[in-house]
N, C-alpha and C. Protein backbone atom coordinates (compact mmCIF):
# COMPACT_ATOMS: atom_id res chain seq x y z
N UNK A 1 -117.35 -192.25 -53.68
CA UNK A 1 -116.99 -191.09 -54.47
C UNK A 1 -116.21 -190.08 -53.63
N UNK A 2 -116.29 -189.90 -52.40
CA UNK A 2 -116.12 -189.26 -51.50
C UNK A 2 -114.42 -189.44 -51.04
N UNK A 3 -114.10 -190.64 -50.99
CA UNK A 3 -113.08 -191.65 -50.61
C UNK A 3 -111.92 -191.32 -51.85
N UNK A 4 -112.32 -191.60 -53.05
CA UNK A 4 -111.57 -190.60 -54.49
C UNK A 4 -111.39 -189.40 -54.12
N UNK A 5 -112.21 -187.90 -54.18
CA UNK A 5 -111.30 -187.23 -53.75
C UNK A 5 -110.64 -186.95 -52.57
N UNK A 6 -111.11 -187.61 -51.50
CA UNK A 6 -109.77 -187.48 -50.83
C UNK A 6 -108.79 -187.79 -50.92
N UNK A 7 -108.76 -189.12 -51.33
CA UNK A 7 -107.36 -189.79 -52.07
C UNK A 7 -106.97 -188.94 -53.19
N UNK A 8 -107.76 -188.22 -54.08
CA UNK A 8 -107.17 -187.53 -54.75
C UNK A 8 -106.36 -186.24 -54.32
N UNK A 9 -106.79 -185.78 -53.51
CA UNK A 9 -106.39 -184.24 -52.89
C UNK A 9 -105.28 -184.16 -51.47
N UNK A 10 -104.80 -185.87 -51.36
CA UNK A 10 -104.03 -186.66 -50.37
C UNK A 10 -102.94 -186.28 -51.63
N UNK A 11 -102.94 -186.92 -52.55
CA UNK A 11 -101.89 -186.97 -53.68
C UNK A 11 -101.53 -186.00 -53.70
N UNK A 12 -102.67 -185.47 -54.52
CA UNK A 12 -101.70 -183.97 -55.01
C UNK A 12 -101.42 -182.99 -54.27
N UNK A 13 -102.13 -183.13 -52.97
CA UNK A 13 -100.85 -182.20 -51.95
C UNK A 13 -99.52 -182.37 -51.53
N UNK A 14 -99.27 -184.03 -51.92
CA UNK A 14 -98.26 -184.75 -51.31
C UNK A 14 -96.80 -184.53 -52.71
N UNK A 15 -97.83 -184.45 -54.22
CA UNK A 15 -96.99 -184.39 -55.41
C UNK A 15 -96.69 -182.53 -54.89
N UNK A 16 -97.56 -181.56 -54.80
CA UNK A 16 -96.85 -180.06 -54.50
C UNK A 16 -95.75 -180.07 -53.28
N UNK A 17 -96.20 -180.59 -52.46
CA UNK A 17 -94.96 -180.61 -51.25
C UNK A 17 -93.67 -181.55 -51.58
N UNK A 18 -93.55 -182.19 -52.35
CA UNK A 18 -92.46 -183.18 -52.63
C UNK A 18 -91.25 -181.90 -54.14
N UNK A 19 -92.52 -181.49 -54.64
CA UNK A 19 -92.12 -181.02 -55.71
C UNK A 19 -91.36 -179.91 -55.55
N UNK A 20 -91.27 -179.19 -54.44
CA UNK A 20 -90.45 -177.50 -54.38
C UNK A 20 -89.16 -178.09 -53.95
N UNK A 21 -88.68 -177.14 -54.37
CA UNK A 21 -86.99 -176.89 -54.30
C UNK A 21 -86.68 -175.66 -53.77
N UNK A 22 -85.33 -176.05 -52.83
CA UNK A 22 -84.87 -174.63 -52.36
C UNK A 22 -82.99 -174.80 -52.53
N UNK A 23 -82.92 -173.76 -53.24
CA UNK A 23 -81.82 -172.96 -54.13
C UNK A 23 -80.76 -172.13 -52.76
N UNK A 24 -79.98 -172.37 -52.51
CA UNK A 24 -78.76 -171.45 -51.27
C UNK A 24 -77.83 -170.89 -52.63
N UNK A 25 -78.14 -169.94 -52.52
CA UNK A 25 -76.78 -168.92 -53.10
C UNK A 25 -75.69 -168.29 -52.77
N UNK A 26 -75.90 -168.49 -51.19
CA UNK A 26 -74.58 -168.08 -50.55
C UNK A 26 -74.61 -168.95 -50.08
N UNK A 27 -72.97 -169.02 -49.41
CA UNK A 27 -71.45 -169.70 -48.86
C UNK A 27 -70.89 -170.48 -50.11
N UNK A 28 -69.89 -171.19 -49.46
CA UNK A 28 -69.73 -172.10 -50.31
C UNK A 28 -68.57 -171.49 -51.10
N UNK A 29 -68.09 -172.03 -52.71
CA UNK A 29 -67.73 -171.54 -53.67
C UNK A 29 -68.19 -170.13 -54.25
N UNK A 30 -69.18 -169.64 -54.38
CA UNK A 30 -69.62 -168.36 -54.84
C UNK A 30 -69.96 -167.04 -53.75
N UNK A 31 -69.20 -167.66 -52.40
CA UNK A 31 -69.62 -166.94 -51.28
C UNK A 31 -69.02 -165.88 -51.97
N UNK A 32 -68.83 -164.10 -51.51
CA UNK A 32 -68.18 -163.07 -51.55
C UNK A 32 -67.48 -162.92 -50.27
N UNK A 33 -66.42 -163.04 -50.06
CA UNK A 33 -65.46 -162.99 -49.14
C UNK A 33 -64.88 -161.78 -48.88
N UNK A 34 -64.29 -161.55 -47.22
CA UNK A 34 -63.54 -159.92 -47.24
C UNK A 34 -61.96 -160.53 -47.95
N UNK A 35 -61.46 -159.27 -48.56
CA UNK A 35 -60.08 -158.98 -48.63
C UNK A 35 -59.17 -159.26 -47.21
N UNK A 36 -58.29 -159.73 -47.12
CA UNK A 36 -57.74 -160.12 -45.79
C UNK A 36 -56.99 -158.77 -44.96
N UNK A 37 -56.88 -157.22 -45.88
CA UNK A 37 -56.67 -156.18 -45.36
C UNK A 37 -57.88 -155.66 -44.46
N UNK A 38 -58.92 -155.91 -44.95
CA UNK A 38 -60.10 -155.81 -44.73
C UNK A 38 -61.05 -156.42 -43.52
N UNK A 39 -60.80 -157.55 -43.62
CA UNK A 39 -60.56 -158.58 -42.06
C UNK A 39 -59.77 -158.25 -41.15
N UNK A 40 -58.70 -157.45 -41.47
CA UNK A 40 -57.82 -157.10 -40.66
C UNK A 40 -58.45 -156.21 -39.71
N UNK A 41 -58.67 -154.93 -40.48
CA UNK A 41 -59.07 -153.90 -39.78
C UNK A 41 -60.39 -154.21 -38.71
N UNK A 42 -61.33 -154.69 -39.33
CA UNK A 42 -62.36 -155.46 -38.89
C UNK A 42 -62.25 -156.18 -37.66
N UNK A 43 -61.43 -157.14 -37.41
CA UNK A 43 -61.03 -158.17 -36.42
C UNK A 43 -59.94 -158.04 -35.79
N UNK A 44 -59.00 -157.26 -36.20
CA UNK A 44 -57.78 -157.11 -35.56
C UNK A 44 -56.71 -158.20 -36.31
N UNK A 45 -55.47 -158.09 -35.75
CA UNK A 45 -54.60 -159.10 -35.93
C UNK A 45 -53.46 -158.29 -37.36
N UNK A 46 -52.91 -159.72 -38.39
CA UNK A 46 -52.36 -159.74 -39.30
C UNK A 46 -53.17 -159.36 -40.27
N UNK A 47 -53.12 -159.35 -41.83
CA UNK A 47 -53.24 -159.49 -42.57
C UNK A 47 -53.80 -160.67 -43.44
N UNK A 48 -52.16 -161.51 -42.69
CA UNK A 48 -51.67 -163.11 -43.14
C UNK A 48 -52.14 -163.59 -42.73
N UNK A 49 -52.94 -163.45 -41.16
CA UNK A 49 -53.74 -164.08 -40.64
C UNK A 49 -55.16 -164.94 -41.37
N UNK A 50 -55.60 -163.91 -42.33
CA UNK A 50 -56.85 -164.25 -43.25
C UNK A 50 -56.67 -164.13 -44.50
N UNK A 51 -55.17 -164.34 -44.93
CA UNK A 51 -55.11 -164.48 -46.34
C UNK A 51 -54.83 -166.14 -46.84
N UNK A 52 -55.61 -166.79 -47.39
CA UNK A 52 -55.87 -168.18 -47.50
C UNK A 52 -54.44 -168.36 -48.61
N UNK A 53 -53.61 -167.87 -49.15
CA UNK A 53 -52.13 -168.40 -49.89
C UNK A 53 -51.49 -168.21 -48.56
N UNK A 54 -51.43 -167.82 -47.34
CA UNK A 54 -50.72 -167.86 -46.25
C UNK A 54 -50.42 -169.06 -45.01
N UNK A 55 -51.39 -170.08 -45.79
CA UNK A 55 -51.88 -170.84 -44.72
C UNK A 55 -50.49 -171.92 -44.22
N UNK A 56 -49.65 -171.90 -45.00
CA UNK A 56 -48.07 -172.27 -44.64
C UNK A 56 -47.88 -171.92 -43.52
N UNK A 57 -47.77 -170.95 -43.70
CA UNK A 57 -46.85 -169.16 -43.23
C UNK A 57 -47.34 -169.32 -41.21
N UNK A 58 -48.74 -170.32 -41.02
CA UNK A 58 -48.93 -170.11 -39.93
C UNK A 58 -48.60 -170.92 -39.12
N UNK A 59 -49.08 -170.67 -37.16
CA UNK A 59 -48.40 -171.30 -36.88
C UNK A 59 -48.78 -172.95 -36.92
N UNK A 60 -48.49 -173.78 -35.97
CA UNK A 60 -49.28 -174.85 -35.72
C UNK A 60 -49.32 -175.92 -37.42
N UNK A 61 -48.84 -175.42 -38.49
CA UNK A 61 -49.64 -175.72 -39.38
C UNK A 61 -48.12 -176.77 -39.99
């Protein structure tokens, strides 16, 4: 009898720990990003440097 619940309480700790989920809401697609004027000031440099329609425009590229 003893041997049941442990096997039972083996399970269902094993079904709660299997069962959670973890959710990231940032990066990615929905990250909030700086303005590349904004980066600017911040980091120094261009503008164009951190404006992602610029990525032509640089060098190396």
């Amino acid at each position: 009898m003893k041997n049941i619940f442990k096997i039972t309480g083996v399970l269902l700790l094993m079904s709660m720990f299997t069962s959670c989920v973890a959710y990231d809401n940032g990066g990615g697609y929905q990250a909030k990003k700086l303005p590349p004027g904004q980066a600017k000031k911040i980091y120094g440099g261009s503008a164009k440097d951190y404006a992602p329609g610029q990525v032509k425009k640089r060098n190396g590229y």
